[in-house]
N, C-alpha and C. Protein backbone atom coordinates (compact mmCIF):
# COMPACT_ATOMS: atom_id res chain seq x y z
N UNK A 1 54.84 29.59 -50.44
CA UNK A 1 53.77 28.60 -50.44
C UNK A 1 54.31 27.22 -50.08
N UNK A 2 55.32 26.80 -50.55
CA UNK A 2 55.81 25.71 -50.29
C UNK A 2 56.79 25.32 -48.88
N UNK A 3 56.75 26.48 -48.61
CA UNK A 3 57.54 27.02 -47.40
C UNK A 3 56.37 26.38 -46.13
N UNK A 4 55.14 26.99 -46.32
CA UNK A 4 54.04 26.68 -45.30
C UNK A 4 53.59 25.39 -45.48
N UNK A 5 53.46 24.50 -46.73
CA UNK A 5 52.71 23.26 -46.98
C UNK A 5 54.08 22.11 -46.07
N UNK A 6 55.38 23.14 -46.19
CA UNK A 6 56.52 21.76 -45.90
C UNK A 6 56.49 22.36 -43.80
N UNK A 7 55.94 23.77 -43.62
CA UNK A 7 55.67 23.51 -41.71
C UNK A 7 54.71 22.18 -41.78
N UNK A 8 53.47 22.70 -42.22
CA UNK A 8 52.05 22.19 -42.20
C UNK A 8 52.23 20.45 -41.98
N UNK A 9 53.06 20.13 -43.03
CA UNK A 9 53.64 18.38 -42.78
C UNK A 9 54.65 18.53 -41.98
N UNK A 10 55.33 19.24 -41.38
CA UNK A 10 56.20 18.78 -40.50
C UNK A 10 55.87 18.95 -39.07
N UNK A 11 54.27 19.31 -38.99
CA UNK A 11 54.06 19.93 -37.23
C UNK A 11 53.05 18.19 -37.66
N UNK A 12 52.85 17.90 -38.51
CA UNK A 12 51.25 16.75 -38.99
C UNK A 12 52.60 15.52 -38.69
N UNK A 13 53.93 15.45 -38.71
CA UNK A 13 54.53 14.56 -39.21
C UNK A 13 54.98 14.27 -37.50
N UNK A 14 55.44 15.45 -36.69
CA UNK A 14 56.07 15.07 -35.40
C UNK A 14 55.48 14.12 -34.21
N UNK A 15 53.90 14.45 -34.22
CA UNK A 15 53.04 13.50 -32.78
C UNK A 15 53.37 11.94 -33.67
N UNK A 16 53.96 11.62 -35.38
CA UNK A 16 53.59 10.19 -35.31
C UNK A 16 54.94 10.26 -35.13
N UNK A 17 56.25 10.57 -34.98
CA UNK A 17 57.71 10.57 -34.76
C UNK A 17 58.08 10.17 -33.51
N UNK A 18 57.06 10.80 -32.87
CA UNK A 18 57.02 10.59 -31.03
C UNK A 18 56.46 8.87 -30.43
N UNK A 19 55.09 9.10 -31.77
CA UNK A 19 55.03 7.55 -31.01
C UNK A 19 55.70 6.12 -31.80
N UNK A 20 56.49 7.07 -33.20
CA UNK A 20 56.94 5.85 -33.44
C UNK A 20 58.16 5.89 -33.28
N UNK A 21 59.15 7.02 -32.22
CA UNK A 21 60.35 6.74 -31.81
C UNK A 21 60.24 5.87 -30.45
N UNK A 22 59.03 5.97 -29.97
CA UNK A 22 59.10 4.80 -28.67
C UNK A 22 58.52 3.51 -29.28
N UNK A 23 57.90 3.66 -30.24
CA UNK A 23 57.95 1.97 -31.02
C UNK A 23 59.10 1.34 -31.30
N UNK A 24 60.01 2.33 -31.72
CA UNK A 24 61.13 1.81 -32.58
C UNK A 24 62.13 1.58 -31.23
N UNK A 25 62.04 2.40 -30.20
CA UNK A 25 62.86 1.38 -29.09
C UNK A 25 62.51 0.46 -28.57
N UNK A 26 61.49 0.51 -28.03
CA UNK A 26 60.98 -0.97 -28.08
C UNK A 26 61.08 -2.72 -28.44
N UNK A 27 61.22 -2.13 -30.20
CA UNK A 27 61.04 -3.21 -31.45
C UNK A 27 62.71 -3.29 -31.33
N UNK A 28 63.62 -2.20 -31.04
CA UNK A 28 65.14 -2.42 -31.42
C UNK A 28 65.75 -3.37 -29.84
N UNK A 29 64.85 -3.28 -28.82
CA UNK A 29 64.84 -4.07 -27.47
C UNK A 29 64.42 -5.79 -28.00
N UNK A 30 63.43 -5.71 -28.68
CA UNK A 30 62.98 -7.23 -29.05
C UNK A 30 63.88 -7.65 -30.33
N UNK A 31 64.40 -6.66 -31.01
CA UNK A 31 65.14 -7.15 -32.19
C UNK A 31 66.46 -8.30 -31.59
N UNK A 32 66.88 -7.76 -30.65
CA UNK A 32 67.91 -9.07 -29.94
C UNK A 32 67.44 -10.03 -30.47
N UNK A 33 66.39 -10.64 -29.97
CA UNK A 33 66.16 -11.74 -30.41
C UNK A 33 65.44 -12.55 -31.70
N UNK A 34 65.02 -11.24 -32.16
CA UNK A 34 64.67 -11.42 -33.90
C UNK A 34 65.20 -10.79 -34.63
N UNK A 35 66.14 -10.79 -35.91
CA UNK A 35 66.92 -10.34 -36.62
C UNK A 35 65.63 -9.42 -37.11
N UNK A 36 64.62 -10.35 -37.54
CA UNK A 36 63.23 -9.29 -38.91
C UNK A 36 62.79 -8.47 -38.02
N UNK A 37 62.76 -8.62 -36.50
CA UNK A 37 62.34 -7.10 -35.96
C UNK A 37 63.08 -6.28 -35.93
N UNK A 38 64.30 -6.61 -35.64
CA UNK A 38 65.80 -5.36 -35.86
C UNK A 38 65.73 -4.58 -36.83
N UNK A 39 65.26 -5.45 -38.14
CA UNK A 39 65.63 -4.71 -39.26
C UNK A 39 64.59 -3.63 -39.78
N UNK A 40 63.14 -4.01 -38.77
CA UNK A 40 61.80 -2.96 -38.89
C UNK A 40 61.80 -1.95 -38.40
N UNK A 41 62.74 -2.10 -37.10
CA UNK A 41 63.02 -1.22 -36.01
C UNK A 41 63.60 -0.24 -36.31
N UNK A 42 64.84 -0.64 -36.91
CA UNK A 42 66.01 0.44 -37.56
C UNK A 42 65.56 1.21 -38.75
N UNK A 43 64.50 0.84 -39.37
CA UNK A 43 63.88 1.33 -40.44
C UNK A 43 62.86 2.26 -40.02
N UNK A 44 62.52 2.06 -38.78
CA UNK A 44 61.52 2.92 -38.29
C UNK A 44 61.68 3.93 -37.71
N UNK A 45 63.51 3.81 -37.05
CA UNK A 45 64.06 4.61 -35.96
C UNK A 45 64.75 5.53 -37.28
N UNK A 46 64.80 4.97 -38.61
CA UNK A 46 65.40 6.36 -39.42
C UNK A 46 64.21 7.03 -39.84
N UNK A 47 63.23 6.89 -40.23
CA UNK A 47 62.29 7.42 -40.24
C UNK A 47 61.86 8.81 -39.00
N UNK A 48 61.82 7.93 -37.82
CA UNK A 48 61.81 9.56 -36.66
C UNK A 48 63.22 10.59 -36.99
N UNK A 49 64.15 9.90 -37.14
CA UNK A 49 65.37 10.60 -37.30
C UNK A 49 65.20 11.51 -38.23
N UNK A 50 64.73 11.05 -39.17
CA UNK A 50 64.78 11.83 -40.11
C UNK A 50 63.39 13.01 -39.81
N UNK A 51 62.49 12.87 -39.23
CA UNK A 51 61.39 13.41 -39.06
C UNK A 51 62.09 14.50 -38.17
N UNK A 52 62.88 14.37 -37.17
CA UNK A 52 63.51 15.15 -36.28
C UNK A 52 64.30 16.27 -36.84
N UNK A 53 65.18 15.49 -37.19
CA UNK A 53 66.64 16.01 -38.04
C UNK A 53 65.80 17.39 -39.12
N UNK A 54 65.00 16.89 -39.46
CA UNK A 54 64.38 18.15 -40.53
C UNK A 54 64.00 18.94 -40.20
N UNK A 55 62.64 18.41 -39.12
CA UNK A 55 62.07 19.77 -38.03
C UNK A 55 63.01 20.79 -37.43
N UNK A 56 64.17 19.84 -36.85
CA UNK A 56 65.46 21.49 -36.75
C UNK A 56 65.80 22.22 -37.70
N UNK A 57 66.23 21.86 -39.01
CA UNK A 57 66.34 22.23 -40.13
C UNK A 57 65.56 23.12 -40.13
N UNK A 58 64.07 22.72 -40.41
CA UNK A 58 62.96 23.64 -40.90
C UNK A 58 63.14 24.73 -39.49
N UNK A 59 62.44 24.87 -38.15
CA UNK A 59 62.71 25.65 -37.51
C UNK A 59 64.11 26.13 -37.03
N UNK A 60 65.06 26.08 -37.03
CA UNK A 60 66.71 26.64 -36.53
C UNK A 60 66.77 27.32 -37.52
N UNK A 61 67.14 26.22 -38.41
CA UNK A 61 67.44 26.69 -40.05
C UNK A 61 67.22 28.09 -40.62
N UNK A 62 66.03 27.44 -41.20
CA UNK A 62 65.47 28.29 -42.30
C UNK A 62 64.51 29.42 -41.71
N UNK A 63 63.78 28.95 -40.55
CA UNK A 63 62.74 29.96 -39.71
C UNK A 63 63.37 31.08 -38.41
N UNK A 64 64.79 30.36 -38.36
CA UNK A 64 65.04 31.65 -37.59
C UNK A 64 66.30 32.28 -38.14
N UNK A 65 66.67 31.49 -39.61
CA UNK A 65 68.01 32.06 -40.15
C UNK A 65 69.51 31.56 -39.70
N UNK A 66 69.26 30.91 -38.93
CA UNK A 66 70.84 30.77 -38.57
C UNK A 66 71.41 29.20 -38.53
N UNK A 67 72.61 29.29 -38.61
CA UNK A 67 73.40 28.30 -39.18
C UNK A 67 73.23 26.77 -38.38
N UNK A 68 73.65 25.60 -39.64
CA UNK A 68 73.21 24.62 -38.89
C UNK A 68 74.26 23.45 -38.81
N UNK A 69 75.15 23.07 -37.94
CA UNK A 69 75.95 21.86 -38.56
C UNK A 69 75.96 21.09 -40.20
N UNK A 70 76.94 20.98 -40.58
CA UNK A 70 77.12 19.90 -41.85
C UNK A 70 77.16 18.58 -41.72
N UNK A 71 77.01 18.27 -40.53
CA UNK A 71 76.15 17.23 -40.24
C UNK A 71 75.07 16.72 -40.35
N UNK A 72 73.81 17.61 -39.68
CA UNK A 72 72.97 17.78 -39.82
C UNK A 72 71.94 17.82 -41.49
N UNK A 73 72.83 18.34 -41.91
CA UNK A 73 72.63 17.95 -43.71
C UNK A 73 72.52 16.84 -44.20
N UNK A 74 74.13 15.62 -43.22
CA UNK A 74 74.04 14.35 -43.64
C UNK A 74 72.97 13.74 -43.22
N UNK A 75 72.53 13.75 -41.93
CA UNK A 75 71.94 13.07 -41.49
C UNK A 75 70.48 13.14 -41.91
N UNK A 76 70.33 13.85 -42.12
CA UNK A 76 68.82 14.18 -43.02
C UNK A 76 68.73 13.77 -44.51
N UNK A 77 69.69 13.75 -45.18
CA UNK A 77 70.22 12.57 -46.65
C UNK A 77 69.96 11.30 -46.74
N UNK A 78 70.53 10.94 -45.21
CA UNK A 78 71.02 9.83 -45.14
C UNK A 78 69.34 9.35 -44.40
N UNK A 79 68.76 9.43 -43.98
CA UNK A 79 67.62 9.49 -43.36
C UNK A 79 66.36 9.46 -44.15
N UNK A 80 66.86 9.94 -44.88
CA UNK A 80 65.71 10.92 -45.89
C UNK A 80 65.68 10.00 -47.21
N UNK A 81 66.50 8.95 -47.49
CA UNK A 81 66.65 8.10 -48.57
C UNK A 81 65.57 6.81 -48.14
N UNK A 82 65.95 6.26 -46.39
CA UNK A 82 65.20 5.21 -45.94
C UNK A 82 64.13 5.83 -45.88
N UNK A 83 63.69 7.16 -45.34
CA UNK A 83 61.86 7.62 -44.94
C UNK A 83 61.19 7.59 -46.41
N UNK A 84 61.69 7.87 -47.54
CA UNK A 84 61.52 7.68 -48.63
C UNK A 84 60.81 6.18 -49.26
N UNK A 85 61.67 5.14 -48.94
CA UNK A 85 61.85 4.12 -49.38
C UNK A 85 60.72 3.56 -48.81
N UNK A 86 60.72 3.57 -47.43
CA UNK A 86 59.65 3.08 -46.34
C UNK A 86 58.14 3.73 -46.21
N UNK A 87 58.10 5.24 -46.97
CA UNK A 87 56.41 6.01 -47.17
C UNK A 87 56.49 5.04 -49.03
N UNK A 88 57.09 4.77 -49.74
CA UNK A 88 57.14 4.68 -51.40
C UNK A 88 56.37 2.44 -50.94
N UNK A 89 56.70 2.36 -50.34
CA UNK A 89 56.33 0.91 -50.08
C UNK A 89 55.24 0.93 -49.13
N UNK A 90 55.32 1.60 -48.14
CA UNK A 90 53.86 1.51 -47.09
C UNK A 90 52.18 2.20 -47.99
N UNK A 91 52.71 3.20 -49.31
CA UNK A 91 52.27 3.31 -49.98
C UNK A 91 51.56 2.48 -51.25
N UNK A 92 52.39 1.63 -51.25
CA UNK A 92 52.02 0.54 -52.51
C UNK A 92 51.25 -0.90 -51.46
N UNK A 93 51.63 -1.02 -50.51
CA UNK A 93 51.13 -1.64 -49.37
C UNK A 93 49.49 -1.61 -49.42
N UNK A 94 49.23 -0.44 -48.92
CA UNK A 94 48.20 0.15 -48.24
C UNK A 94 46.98 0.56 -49.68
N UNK A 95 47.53 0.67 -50.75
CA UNK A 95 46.94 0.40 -52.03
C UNK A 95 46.62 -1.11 -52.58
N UNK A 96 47.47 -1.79 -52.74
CA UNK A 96 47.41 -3.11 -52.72
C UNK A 96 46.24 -3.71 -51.86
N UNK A 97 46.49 -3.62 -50.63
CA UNK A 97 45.26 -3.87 -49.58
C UNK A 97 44.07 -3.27 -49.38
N UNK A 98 44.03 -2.50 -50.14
CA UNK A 98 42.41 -1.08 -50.11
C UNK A 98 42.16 -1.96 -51.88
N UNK A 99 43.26 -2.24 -52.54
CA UNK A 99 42.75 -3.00 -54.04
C UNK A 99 41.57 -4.54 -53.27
N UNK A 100 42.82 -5.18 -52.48
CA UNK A 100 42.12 -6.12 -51.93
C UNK A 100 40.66 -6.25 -51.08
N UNK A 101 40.23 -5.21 -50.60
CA UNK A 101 39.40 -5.17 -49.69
C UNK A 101 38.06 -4.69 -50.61
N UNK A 102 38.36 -3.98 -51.86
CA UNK A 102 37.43 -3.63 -52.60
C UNK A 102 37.05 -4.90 -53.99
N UNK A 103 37.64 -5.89 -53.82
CA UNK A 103 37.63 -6.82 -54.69
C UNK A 103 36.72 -7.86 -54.30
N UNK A 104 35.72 -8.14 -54.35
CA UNK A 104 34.25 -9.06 -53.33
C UNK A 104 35.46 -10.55 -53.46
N UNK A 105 35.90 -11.06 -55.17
CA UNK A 105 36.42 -12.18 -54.56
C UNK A 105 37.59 -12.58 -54.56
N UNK A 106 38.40 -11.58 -53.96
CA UNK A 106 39.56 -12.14 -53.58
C UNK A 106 39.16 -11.03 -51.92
N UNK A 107 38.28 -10.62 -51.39
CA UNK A 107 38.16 -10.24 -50.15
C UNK A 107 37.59 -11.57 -49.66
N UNK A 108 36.61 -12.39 -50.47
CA UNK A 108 35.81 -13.79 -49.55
C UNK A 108 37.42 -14.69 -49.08
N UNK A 109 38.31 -14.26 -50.50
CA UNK A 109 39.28 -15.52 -50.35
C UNK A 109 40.05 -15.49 -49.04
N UNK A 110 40.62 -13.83 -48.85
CA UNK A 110 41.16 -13.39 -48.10
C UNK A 110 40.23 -13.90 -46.33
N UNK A 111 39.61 -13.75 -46.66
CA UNK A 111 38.65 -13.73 -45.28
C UNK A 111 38.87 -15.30 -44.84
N UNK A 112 38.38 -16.06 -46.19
CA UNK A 112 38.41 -17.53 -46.21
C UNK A 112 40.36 -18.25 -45.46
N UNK A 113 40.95 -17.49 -46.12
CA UNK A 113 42.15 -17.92 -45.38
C UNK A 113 42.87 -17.84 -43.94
N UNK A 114 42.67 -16.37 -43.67
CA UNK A 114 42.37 -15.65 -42.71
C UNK A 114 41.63 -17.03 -41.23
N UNK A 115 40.02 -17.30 -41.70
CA UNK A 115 39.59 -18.25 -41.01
C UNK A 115 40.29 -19.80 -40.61
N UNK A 116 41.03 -20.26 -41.83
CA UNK A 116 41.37 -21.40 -41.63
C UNK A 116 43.25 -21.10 -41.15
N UNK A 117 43.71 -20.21 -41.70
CA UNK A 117 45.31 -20.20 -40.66
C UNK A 117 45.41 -19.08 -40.06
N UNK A 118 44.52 -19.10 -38.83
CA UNK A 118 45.03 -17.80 -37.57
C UNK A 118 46.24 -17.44 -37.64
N UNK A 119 46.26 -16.25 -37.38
CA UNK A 119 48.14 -15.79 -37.54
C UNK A 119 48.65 -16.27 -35.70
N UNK A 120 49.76 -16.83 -35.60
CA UNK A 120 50.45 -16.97 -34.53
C UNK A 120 50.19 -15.84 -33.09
N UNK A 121 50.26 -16.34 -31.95
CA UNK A 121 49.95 -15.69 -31.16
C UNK A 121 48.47 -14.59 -31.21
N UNK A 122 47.83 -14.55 -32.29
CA UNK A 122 46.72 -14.24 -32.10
C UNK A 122 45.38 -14.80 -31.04
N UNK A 123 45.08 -14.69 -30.27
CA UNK A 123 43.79 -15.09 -29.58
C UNK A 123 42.49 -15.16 -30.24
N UNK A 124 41.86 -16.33 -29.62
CA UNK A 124 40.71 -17.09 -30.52
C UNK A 124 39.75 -16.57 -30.31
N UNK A 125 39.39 -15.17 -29.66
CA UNK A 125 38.33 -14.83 -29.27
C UNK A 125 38.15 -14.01 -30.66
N UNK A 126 39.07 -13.57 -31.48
CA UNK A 126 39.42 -11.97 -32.39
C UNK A 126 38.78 -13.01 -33.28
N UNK A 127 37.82 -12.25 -34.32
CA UNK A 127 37.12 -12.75 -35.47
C UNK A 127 37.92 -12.21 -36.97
N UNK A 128 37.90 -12.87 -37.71
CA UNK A 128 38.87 -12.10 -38.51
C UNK A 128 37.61 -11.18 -39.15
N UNK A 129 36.16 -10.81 -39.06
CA UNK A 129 36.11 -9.40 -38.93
C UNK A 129 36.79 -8.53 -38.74
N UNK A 130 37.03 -8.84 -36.98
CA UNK A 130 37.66 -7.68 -36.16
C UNK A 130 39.19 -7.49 -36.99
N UNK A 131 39.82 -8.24 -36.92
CA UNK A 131 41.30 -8.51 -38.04
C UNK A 131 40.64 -7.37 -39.17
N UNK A 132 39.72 -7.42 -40.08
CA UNK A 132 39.70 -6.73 -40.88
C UNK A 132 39.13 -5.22 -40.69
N UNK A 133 38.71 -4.80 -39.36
CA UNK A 133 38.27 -3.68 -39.25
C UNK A 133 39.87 -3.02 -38.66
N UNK A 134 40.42 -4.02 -37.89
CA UNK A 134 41.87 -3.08 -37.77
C UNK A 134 42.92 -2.97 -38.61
N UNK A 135 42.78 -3.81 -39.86
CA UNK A 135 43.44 -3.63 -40.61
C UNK A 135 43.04 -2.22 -41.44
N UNK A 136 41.50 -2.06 -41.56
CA UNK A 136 40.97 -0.92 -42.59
C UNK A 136 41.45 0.23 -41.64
N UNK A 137 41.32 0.71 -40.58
CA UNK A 137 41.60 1.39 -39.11
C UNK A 137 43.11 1.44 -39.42
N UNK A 138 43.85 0.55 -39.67
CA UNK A 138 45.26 0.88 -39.85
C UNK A 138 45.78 1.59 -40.72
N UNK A 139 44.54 1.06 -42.04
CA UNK A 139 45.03 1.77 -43.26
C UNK A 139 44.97 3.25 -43.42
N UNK A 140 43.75 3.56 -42.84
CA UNK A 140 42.78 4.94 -42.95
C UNK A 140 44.07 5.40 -42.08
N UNK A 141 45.25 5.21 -41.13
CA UNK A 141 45.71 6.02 -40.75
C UNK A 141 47.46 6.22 -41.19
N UNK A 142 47.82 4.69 -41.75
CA UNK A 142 49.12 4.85 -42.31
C UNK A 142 49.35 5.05 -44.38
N UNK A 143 48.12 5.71 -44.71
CA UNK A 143 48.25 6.08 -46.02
C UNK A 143 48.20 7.37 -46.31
N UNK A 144 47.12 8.15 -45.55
CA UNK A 144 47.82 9.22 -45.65
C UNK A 144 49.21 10.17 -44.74
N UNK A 145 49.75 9.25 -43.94
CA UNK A 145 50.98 9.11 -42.83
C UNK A 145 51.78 9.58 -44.15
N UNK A 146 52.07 8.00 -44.77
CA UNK A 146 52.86 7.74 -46.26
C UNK A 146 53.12 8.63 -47.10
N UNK A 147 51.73 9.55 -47.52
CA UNK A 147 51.64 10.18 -48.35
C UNK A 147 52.37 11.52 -48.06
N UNK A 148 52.34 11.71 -47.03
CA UNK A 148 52.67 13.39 -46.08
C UNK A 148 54.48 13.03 -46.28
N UNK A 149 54.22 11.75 -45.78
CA UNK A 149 56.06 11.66 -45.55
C UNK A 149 56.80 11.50 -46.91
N UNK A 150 56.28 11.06 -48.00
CA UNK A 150 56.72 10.93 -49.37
C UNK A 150 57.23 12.35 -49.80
N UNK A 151 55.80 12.99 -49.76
CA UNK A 151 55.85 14.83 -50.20
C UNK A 151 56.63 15.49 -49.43
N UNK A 152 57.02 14.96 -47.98
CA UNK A 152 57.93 15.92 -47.23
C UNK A 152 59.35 15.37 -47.52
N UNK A 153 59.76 14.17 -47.91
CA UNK A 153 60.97 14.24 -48.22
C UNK A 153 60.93 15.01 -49.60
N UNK A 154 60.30 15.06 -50.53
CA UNK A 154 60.58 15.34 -51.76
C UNK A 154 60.48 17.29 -51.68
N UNK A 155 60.18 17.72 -50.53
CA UNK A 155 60.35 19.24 -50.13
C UNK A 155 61.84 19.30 -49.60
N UNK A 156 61.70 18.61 -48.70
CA UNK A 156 63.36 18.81 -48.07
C UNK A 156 64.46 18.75 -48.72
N UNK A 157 64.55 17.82 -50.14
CA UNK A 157 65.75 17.79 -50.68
C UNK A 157 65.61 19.23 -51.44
N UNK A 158 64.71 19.62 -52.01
CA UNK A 158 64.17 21.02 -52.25
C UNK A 158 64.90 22.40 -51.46
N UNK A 159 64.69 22.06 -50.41
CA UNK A 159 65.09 23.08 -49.35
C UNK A 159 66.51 22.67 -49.22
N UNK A 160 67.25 21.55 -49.19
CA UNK A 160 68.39 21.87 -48.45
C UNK A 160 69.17 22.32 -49.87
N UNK A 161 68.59 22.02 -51.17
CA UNK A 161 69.43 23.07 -52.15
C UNK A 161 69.49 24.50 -52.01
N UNK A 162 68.03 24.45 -51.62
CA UNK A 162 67.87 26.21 -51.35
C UNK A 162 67.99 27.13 -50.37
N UNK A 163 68.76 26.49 -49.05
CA UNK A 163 69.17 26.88 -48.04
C UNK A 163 70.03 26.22 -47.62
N UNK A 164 71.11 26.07 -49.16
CA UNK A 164 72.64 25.28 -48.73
C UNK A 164 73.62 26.22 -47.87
N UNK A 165 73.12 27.36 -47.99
CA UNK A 165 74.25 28.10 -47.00
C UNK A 165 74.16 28.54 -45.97
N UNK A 166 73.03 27.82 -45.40
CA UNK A 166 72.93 27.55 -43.73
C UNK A 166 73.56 26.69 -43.17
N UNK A 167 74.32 25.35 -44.26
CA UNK A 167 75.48 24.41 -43.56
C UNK A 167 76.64 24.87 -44.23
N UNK A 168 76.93 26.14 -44.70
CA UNK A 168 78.37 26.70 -44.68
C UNK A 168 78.89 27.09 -43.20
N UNK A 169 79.83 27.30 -43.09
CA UNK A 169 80.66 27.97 -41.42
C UNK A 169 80.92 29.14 -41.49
């Protein structure tokens, strides 16, 4: 059972790996010149890594039986600590802000601020409506992202106890 719920998140987990391993090159291209994008980037690029690194795991591994580098172990540890860290906060995030949006007055306040300091490089045409329909649009799609990726690391450390001797030689 747990075997199918940890495919089920890992086939749900790969199309966002794909588009957020070309985000994360991208953001690690602009990080040159911003240290705080470097450091989003690299956080984002362990995240696919780790999304990757497992999917072999799960299919090489465990679905066709056969052996897998001891590497491959690390790197999914080591991976698997930041994807952790980064679904455990995009989580408290995305709660925090669904707290906010359901709160009438600290949503007027929010709105109210919003109106009087435009965020940088934003264009004056965007209403902070629109700001708040892509923010809800963002949420509706990176909370349950969060949630999948929380439960799938907390399977994988699961599995690589229980299919430690697929990184024996």
């Amino acid at each position: 059972m747990t075997l199918n719920i940890y495919r089920i998140f890992t086939i749900v987990l790969l199309p966002f790996a794909a588009l957020f391993g070309l985000d994360s090159v991208l953001s690690i291209f602009a990080g040159f010149g911003n240290p705080a994008v470097m450091l989003s980037a690299v956080i984002l690029a362990c995240v696919v890594i780790y999304i990757f690194t497992s999917a072999f795991f799960l299919f090489k591994g465990i679905l066709k039986n056969t052996f897998c580098k001891a590497s491959l172990k690390d790197w999914i540890k080591v991976n698997a600590v930041i994807a952790i860290i980064f679904a455990a906060l995009a989580i408290i995030s995305c709660i925090s802000i669904l707290y906010l949006m359901s709160n009438k007055a600290m949503y007027n306040q929010f709105i109210e601020m919003l109106n009087s300091s435009r965020p940088a490089g934003l264009p004056s045409n965007y209403s902070s409506q629109e700001l708040l329909m892509a923010m809800r649009s963002s949420l509706i799609i990176l909370l349950p992202f969060s949630i999948i990726l929380f439960i799938h690391v907390l399977i994988t450390f699961r599995l690589l106890k229980k299919y430690s001797v697929l990184f024996s030689k």
